[in-house]
C-alpha atoms as a PDB file:
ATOM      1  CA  UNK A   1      13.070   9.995 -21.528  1.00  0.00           C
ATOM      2  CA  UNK A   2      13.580  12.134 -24.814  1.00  0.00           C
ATOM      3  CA  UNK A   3      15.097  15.276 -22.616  1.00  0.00           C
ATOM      4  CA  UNK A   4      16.643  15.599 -19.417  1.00  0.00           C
ATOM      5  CA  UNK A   5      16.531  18.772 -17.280  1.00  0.00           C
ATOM      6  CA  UNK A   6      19.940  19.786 -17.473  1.00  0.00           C
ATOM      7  CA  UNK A   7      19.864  19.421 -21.543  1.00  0.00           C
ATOM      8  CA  UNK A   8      16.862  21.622 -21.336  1.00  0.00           C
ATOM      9  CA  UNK A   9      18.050  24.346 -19.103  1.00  0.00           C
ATOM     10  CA  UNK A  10      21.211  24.436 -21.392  1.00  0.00           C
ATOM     11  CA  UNK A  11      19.368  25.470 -24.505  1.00  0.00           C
ATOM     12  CA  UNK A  12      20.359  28.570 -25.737  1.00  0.00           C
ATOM     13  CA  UNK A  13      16.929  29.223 -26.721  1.00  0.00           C
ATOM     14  CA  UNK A  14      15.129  28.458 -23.220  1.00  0.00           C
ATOM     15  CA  UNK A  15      17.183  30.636 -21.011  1.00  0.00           C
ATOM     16  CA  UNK A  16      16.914  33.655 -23.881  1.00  0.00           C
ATOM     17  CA  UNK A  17      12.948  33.462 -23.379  1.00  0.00           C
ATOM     18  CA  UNK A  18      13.291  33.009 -19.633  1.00  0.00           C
ATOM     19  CA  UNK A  19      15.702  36.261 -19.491  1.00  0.00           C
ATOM     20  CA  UNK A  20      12.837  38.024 -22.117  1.00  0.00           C
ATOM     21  CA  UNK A  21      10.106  37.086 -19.794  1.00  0.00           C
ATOM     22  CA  UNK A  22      11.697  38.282 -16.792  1.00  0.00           C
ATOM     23  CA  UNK A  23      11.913  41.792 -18.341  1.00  0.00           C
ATOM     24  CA  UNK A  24       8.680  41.752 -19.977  1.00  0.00           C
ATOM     25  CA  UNK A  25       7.515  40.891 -16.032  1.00  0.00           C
ATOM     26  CA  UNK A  26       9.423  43.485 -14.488  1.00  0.00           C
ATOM     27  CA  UNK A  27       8.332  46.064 -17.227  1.00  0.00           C
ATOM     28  CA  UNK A  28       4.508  45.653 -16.448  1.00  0.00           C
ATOM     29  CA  UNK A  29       5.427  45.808 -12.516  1.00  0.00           C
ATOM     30  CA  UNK A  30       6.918  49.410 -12.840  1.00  0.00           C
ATOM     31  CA  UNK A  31       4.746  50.277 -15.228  1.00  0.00           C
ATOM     32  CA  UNK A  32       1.812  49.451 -13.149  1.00  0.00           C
ATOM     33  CA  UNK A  33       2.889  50.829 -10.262  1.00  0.00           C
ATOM     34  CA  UNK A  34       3.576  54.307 -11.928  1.00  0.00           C
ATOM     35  CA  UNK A  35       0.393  54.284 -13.766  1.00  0.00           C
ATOM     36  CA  UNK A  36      -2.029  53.861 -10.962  1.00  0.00           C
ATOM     37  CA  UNK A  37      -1.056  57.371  -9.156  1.00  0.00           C
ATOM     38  CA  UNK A  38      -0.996  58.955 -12.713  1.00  0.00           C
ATOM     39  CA  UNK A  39      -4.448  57.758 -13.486  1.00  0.00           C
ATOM     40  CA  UNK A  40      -5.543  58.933 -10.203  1.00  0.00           C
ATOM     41  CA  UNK A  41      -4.357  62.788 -11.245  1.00  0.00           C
ATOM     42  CA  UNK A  42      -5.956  62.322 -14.436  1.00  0.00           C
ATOM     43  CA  UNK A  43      -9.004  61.690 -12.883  1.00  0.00           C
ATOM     44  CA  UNK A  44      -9.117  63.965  -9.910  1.00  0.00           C
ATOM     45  CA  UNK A  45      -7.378  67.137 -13.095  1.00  0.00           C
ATOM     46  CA  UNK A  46     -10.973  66.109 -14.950  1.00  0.00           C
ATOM     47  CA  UNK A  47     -13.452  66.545 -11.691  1.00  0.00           C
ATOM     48  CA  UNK A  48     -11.221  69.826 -11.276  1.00  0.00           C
ATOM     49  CA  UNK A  49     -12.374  71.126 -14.676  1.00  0.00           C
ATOM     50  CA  UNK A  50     -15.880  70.115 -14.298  1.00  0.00           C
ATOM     51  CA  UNK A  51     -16.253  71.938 -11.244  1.00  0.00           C
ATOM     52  CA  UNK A  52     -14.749  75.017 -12.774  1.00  0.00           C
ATOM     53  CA  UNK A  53     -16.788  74.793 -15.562  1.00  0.00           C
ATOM     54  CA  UNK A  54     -20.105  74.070 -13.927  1.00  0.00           C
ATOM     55  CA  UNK A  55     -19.528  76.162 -10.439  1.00  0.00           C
ATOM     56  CA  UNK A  56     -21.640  79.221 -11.872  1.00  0.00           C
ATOM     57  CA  UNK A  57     -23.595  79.624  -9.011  1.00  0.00           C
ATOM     58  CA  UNK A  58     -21.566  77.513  -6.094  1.00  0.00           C
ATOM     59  CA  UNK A  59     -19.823  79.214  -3.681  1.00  0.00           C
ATOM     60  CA  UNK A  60     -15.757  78.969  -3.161  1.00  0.00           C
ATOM     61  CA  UNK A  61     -16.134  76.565   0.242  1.00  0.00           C
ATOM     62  CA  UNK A  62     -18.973  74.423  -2.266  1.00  0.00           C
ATOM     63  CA  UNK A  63     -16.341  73.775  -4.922  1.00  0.00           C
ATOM     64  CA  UNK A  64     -13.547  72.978  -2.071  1.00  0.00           C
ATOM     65  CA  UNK A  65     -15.700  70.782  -0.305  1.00  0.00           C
ATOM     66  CA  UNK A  66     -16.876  69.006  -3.374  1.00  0.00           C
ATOM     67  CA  UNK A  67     -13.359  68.592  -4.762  1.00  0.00           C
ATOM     68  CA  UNK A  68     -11.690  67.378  -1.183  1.00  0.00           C
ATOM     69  CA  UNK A  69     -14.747  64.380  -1.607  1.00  0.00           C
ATOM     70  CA  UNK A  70     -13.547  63.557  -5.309  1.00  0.00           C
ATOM     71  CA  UNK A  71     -10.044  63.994  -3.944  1.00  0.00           C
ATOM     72  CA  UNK A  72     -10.868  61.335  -1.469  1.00  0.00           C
ATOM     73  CA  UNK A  73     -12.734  59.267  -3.623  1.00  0.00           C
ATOM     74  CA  UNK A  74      -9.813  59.004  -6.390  1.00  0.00           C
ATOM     75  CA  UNK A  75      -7.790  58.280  -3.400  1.00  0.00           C
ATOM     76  CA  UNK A  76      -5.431  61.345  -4.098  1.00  0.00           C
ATOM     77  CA  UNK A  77      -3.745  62.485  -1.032  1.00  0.00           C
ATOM     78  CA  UNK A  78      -4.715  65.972  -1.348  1.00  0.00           C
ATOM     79  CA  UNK A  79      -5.088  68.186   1.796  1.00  0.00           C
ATOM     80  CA  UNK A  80      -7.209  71.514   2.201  1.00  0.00           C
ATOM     81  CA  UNK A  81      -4.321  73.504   2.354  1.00  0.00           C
ATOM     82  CA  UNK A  82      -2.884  72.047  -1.030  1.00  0.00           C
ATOM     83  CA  UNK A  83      -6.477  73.525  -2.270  1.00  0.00           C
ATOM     84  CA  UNK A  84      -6.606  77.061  -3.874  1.00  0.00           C
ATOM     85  CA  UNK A  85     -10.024  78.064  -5.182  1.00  0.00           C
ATOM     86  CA  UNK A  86     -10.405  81.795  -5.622  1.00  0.00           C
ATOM     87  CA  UNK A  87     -12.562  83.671  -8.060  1.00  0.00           C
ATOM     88  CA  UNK A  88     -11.266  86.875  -9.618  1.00  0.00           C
ATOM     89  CA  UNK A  89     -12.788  90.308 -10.495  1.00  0.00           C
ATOM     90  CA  UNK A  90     -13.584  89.259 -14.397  1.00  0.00           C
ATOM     91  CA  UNK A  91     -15.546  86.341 -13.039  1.00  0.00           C
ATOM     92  CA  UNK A  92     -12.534  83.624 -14.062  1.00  0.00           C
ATOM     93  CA  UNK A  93     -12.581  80.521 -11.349  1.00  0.00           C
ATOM     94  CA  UNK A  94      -9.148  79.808 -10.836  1.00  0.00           C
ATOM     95  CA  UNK A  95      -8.362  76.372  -9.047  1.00  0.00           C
ATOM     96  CA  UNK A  96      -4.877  74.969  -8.204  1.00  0.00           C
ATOM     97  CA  UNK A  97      -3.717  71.745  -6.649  1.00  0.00           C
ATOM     98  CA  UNK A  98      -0.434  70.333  -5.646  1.00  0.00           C
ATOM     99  CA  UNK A  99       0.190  67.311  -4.125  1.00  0.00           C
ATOM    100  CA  UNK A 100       2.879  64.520  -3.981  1.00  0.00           C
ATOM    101  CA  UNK A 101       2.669  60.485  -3.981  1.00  0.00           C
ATOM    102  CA  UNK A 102       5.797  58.121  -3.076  1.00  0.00           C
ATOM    103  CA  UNK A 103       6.156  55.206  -5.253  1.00  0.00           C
ATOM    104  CA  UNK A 104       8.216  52.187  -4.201  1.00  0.00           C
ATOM    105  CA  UNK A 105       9.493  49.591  -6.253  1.00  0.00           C
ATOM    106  CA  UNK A 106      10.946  46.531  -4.441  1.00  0.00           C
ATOM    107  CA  UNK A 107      13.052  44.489  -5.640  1.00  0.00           C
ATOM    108  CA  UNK A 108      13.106  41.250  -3.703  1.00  0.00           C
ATOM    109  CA  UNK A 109      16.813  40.895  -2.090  1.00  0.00           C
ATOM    110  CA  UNK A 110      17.936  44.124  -4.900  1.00  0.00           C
ATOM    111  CA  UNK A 111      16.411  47.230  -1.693  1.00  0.00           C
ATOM    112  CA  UNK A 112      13.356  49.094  -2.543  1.00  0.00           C
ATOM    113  CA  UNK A 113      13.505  52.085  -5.158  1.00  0.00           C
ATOM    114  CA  UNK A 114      11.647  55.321  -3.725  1.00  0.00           C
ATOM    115  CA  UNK A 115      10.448  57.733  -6.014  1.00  0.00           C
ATOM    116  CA  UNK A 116       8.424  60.934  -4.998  1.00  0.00           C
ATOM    117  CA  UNK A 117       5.800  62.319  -7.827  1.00  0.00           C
ATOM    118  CA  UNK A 118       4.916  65.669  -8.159  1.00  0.00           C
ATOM    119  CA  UNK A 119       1.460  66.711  -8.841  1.00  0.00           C
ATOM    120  CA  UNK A 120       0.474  70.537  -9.923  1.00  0.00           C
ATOM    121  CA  UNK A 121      -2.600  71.666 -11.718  1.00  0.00           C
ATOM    122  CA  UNK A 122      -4.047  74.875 -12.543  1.00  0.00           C
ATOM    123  CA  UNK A 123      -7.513  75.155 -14.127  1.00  0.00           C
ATOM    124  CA  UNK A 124      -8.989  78.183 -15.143  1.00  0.00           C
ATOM    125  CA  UNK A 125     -12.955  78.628 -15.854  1.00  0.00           C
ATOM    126  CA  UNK A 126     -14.609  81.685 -17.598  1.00  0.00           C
ATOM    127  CA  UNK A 127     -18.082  82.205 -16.184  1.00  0.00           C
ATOM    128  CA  UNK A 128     -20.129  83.018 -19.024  1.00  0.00           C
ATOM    129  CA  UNK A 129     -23.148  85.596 -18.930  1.00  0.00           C
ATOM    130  CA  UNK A 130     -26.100  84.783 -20.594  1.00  0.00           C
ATOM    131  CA  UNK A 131     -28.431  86.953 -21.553  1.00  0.00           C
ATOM    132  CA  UNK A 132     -32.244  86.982 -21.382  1.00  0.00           C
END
């Protein structure tokens, strides 16, 4: 044959892309395992503001109950108790969530890397008057 294994395997060349693509590889895996909780607060901080800005007329336990459904739809692991919905005397709806989601990153026969994210988000709403 032209090549033999162990005159391949020896190239400089070879084992220089096989090192690149095993970072490149475990680049994406981290990276996709962070992004996929972060994308879930995204989405669950934008269903927050909608409800703050369109909750003119809902009540507190509306809003709460709505946002607990998105909460479990995004699969965030949000509780009623990590909830605060309150509306104050200028008419400003006020919502706050905190929550946390463990990430873990294992490395074959390397252990298993725990991380713990922390979420927080405040939104405020003005409830505008309109006038006949």
């Amino acid at each position: 044959m032209w090549w033999r294994s162990s005159d391949l395997l020896g190239e400089p060349r070879v084992i220089r892309t096989l090192l690149w693509l095993a970072v490149l590889g475990g680049g994406i895996y981290i990276a996709a395992r962070y992004a996929a909780p972060q994308i879930r607060a995204w989405r669950f901080e934008d269903s927050m503001s909608q409800s703050a800005r369109l909750s003119q007329s809902a009540s507190v336990s509306e809003i709460r109950n709505a946002l607990l459904e998105s909460a479990d739809e995004f699969h965030v692991p949000l509780t009623s108790a990590q909830l605060q919905i309150h509306r104050d005397r200028q008419g400003h709806i006020i919502i706050t969530a905190s929550w946390e989601e463990i990430v873990r990153l294992e490395a074959w026969r390397f252990g298993e890397w725990v991380d713990t994210l922390r979420y927080h988000y405040e939104i405020q709403a003005r409830q505008e008057k309109r006038e006949p």
